[in-house]
Protein backbone atom coordinates (compact mmCIF):
# COMPACT_ATOMS: atom_id res chain seq x y z
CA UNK A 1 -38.29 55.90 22.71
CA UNK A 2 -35.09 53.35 23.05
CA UNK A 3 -35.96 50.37 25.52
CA UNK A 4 -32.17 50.38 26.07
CA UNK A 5 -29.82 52.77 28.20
CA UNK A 6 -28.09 55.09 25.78
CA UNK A 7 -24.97 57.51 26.03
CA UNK A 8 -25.40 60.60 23.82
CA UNK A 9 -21.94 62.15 22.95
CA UNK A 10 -21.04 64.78 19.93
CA UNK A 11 -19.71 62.05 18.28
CA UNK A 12 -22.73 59.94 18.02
CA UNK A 13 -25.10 57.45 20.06
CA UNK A 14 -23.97 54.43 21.87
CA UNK A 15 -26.37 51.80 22.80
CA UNK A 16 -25.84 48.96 25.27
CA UNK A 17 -24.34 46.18 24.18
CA UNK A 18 -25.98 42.63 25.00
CA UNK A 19 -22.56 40.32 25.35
CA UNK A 20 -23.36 37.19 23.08
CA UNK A 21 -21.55 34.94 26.16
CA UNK A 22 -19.13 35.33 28.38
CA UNK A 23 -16.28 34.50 26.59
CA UNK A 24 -16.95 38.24 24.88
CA UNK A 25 -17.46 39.81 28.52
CA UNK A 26 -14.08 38.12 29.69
CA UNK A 27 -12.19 39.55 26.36
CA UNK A 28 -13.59 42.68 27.80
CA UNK A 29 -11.72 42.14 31.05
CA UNK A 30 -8.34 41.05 30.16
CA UNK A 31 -8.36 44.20 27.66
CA UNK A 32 -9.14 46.78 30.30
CA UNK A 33 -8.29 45.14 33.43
CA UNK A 34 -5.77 47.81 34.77
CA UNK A 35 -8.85 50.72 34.65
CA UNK A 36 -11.32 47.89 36.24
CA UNK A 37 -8.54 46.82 38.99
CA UNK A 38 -6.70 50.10 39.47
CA UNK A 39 -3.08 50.99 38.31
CA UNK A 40 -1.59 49.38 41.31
CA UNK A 41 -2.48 45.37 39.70
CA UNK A 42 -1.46 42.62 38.03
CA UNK A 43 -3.76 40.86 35.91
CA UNK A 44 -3.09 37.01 35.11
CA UNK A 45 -5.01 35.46 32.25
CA UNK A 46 -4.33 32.00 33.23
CA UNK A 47 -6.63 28.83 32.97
CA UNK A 48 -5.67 26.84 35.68
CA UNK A 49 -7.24 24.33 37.60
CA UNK A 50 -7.28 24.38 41.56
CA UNK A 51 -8.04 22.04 43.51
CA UNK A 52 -9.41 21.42 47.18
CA UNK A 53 -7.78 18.98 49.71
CA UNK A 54 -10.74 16.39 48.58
CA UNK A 55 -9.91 16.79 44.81
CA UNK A 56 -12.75 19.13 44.06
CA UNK A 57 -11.64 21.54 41.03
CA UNK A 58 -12.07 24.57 39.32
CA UNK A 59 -10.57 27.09 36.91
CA UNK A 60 -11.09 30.67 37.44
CA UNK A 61 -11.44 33.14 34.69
CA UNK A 62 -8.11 35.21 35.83
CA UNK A 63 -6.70 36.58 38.95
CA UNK A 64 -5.45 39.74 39.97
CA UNK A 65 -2.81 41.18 42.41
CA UNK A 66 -3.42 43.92 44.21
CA UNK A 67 0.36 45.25 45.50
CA UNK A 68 -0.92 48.21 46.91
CA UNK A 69 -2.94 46.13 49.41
CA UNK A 70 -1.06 42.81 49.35
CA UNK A 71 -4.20 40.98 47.75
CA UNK A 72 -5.01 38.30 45.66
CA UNK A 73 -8.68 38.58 44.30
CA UNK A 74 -9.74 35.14 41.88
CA UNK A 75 -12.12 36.55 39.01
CA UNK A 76 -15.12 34.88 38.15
CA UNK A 77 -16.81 36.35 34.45
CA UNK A 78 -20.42 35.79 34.20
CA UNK A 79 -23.74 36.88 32.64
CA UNK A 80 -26.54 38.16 34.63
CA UNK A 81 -29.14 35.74 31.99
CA UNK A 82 -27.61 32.44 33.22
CA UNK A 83 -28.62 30.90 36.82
CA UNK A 84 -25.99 32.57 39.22
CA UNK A 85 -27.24 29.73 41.82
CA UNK A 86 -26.04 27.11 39.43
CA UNK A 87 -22.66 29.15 37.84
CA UNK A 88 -21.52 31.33 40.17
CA UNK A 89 -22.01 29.49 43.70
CA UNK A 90 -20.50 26.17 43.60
CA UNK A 91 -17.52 27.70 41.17
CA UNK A 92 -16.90 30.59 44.10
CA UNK A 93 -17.54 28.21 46.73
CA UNK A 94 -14.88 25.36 44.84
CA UNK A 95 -12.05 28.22 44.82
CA UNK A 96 -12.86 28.84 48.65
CA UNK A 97 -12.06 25.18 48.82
CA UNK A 98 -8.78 25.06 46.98
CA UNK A 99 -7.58 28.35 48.35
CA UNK A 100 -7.48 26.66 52.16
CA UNK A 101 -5.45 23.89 49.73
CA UNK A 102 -1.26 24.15 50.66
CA UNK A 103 -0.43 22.15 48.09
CA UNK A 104 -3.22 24.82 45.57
CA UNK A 105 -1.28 27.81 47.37
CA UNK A 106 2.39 26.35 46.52
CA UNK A 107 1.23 26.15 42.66
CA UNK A 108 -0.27 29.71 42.21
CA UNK A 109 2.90 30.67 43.91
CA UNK A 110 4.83 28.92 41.25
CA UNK A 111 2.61 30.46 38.31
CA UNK A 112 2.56 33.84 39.52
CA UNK A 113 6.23 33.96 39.88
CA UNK A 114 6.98 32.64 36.78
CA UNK A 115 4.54 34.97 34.96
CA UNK A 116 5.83 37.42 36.15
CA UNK A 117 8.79 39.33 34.21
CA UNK A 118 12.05 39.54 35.61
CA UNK A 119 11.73 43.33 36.06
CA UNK A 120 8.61 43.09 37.82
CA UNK A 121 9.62 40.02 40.17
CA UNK A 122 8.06 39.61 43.13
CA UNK A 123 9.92 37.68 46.20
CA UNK A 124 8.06 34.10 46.91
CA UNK A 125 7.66 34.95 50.29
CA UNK A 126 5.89 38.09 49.33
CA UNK A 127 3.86 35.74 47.45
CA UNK A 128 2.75 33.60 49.53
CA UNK A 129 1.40 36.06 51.82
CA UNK A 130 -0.95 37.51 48.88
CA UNK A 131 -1.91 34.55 47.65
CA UNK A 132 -3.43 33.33 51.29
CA UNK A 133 -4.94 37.28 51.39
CA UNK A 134 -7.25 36.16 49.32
CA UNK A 135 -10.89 37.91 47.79
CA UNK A 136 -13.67 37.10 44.98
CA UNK A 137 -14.47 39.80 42.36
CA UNK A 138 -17.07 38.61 40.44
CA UNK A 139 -17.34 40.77 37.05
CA UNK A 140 -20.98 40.41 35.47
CA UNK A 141 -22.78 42.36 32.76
CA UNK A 142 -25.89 43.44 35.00
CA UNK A 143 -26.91 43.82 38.68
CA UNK A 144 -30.01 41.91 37.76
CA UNK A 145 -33.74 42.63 37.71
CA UNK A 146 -34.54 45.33 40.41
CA UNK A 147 -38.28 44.31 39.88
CA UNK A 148 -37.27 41.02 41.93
CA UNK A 149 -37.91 41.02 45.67
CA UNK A 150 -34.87 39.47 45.87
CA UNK A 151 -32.06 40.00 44.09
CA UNK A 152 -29.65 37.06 43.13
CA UNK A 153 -26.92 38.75 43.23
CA UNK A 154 -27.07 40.34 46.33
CA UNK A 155 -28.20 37.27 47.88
CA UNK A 156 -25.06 35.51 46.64
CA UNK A 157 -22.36 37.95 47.15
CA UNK A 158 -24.26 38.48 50.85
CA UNK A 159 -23.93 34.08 51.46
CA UNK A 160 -20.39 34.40 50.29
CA UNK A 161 -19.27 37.17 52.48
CA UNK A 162 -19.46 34.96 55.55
CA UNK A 163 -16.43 33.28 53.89
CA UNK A 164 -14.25 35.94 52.41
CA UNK A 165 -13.93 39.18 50.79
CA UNK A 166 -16.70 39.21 47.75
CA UNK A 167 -17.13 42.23 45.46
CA UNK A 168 -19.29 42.59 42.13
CA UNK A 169 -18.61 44.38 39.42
CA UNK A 170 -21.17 45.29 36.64
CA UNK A 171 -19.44 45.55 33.43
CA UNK A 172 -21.58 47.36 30.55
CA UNK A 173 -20.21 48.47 27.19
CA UNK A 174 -21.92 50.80 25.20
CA UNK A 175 -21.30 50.53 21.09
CA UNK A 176 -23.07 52.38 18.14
CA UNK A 177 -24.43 51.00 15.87
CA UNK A 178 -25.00 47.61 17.60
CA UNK A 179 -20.83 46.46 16.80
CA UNK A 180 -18.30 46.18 19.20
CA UNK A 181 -15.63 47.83 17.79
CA UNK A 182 -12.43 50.25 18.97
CA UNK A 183 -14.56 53.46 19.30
CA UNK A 184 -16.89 52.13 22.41
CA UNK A 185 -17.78 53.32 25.83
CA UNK A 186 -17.41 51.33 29.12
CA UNK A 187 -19.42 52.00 32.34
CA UNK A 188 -18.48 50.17 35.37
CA UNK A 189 -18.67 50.33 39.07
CA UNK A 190 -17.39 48.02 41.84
CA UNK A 191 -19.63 46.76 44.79
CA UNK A 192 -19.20 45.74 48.40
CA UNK A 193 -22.04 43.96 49.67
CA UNK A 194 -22.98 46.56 51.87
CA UNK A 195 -22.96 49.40 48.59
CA UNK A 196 -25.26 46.11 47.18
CA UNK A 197 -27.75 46.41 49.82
CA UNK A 198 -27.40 50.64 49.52
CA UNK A 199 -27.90 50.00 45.73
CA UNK A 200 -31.37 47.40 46.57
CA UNK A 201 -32.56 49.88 48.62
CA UNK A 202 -32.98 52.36 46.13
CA UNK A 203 -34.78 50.13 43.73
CA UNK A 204 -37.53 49.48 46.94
CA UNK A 205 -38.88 53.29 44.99
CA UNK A 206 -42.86 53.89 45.29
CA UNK A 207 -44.47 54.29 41.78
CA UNK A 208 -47.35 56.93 41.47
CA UNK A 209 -50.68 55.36 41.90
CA UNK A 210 -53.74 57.03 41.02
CA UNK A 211 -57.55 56.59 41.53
CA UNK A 212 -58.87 53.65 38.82
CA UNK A 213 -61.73 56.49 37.67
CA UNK A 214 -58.79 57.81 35.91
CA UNK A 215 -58.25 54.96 33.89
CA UNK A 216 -61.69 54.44 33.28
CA UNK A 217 -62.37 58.10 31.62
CA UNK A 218 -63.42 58.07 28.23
CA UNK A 219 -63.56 54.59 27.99
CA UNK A 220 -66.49 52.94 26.35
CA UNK A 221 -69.24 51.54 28.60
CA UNK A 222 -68.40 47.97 26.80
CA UNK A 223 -64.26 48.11 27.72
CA UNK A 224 -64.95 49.55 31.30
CA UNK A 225 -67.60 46.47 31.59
CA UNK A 226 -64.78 44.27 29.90
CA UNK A 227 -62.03 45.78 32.73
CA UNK A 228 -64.46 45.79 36.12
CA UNK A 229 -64.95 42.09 35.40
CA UNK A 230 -61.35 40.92 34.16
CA UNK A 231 -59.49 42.84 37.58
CA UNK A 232 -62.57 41.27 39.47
CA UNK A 233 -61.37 37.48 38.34
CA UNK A 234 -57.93 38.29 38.07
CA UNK A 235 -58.03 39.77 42.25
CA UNK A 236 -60.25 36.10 42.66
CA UNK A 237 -57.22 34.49 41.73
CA UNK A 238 -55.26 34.44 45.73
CA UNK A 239 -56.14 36.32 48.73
CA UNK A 240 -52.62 37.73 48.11
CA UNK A 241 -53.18 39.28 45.05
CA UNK A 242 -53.29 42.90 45.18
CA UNK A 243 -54.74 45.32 42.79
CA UNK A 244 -52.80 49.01 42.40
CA UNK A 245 -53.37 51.34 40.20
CA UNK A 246 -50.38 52.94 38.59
CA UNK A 247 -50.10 56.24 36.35
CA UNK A 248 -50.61 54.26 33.04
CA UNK A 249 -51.58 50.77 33.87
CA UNK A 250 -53.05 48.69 36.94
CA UNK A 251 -50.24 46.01 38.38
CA UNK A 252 -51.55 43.06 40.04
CA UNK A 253 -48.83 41.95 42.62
CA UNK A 254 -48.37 39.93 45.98
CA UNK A 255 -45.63 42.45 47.35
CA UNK A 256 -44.44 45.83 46.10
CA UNK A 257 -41.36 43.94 44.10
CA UNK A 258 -43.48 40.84 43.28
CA UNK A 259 -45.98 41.63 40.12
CA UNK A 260 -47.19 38.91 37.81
CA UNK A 261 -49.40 41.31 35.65
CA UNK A 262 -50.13 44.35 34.41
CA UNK A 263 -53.29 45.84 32.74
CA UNK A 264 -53.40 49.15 31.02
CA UNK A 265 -56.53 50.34 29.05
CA UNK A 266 -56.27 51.26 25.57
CA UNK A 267 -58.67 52.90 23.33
CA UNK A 268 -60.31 49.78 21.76
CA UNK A 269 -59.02 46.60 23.78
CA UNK A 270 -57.15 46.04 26.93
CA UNK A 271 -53.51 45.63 26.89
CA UNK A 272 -52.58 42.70 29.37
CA UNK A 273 -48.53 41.90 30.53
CA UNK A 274 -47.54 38.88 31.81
CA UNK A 275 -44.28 37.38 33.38
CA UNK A 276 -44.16 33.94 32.46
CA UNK A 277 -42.28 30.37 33.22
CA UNK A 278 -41.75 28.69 29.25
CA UNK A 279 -41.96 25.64 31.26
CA UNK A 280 -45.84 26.33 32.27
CA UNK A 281 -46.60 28.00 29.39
CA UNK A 282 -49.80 27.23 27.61
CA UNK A 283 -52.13 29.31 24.85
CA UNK A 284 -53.90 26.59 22.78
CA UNK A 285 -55.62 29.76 21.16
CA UNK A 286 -52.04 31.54 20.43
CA UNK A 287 -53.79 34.38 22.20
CA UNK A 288 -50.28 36.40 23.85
CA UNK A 289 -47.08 37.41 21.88
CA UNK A 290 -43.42 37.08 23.22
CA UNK A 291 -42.12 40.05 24.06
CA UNK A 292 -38.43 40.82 25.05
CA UNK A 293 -37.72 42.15 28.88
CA UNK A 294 -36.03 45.15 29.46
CA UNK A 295 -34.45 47.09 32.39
CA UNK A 296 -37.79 49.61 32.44
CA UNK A 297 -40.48 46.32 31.53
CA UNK A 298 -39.90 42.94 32.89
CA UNK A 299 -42.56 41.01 31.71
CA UNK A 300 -42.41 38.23 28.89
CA UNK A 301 -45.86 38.03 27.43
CA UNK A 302 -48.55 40.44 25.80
CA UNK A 303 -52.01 39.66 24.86
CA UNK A 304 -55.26 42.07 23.94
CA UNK A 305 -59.02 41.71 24.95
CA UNK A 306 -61.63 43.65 24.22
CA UNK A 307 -64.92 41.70 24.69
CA UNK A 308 -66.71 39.81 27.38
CA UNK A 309 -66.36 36.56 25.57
CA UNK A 310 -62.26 36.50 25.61
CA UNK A 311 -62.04 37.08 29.52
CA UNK A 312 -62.18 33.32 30.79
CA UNK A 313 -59.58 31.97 28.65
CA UNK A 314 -56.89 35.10 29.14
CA UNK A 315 -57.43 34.33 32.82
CA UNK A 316 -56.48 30.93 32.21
CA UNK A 317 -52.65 32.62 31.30
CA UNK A 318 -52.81 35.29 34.13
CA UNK A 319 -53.30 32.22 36.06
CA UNK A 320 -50.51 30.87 34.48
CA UNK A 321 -48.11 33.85 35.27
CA UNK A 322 -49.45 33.61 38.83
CA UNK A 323 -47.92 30.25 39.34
CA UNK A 324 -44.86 31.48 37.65
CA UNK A 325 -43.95 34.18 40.38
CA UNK A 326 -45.40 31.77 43.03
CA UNK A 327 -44.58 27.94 42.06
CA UNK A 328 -48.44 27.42 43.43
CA UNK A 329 -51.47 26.59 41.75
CA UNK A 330 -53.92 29.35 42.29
CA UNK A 331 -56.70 28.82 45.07
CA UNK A 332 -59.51 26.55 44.54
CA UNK A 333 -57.46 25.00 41.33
């Protein structure tokens, strides 16, 4: 079974495409900006630097007219892997800043206008108006982790909102074969921040749960002893930490969106996931294996027991993955 989303078509299989940075993702952009902005646009591709009353600058990734509405929304491009609270943020907050700039509005004036071609002019006046009408698109590759209790980007577009118009819009190309080339498939959708908190909502789902016996059947006396007393430590762990049992493993969480393990059985060992913080990370006994997240399995590590005598030190990384959900030591540690 693929780990990724796929689009079946007669003319093959397209996979989604993981954009190398976001220099590719902008590329993206420029090339199909009219179909992600609507027929009605104009799309600059211009690296300029604004800057706020106080000197404080920044460069969007483009900008984009809106006639229909009279609009000017600045485009920031970014990838859903790098810290939106360190990207995103100040960059959105710094074009805020320059926007409320005169001397900031009187320049994109001047570059707009002289971008523009003379059949296509647009009176400075005109201008003007758009340019203090102003909005935030931010174009990304992913809405982000919906196994998060909170979602970043929701929490950022929400912050910014207070401010100004802020939309999202998750940009995904499909490709087969693994290589962008002419023949691919884009799927995109623009968000509000109230269709963010409709689309959060829906990710709030209730998995199946099911009585632990039915993990347990047909499972040797040894690996049920080997389960009973691993969950039994692993629940230990916090006064938080709660033990459900799902249709093919048992999660160990402090909230429905907030898991740091999972356990399912197997037929000779038991199977354990872990999310984990590189920057915590220890295994002395190079006990777990790196494993890659995916929108269906967000967990980074994977490690097997199957006796008695391995349970103390694999708590010692559930412990690990504990802290890396909670930034806390575990209690009594």
């Amino acid at each position: 079974m693929s780990e990724k989303p796929i689009i079946v078509t007669k003319d093959g299989t397209y996979q989604l495409y993981s954009y190398q940075n976001e220099h590719e993702l902008e590329r993206m952009v420029v090339e199909h900006s009219t179909d992600i902005f609507g027929p009605d646009t104009i799309y600059f591709d211009l690296k300029r630097k604004i800057k706020s009353k106080s000197g404080f600058g920044t460069v969007p990734d483009g900008y984009v007219i809106d006639l229909k509405i009279n609009k000017l929304y600045l485009i920031e491009v970014e990838l859903i892997k790098h810290s939106l609270k360190r990207h995103v943020l100040p960059q959105i907050t710094n074009f805020m800043m320059a926007l409320d700039n005169e001397e900031t509005v009187n320049k994109l004036v001047d570059e707009f206008y002289g971008e523009l071609a003379e059949t296509n002019k647009i009176a400075k006046e005109r201008l003007r108006n758009i340019v203090k009408n102003w909005g935030v698109i931010i174009v990304i590759d992913d809405v982000g982790d919906p196994m998060k209790e909170i979602n970043p980007l929701l929490e950022i577009v929400t912050f910014l909102s207070k401010h100004g118009e802020v939309k999202a819009i998750p940009f995904q190309t499909y490709c087969r074969n693994g290589v962008v080339t002419n023949d691919n498939v884009h799927a995109f959708k623009t968000f509000t921040k109230e269709e963010l908190e409709q689309e959060a909502k829906k990710w709030t789902f209730k998995w199946e749960t099911v009585p632990v016996e039915k993990h347990l059947e047909g499972v040797s006396d040894q690996l049920r002893g080997v389960f009973v007393e691993l969950s039994r430590k692993i629940c230990c762990i916090s006064p938080e930490v709660k033990e459900v049992h799902r249709k093919k493993w048992t999660t160990y969480q402090l909230s429905a969106l907030k898991n740091f393990c999972t356990v399912k059985i197997l037929s000779d060992s038991l199977e354990v996931s872990l999310k984990m913080d590189d920057a915590i990370f220890s295994d002395k006994k190079c006990m777990a294996k790196s494993i890659k997240r995916t929108p269906a399995w967000t967990f980074d590590k994977v490690l097997n027991i199957g006796s008695e005598d391995e349970i103390d030190y694999a708590l010692t990384l559930v412990e690990q993955a504990y802290m890396s959900i909670t930034k806390s030591k575990p209690a009594g540690v």
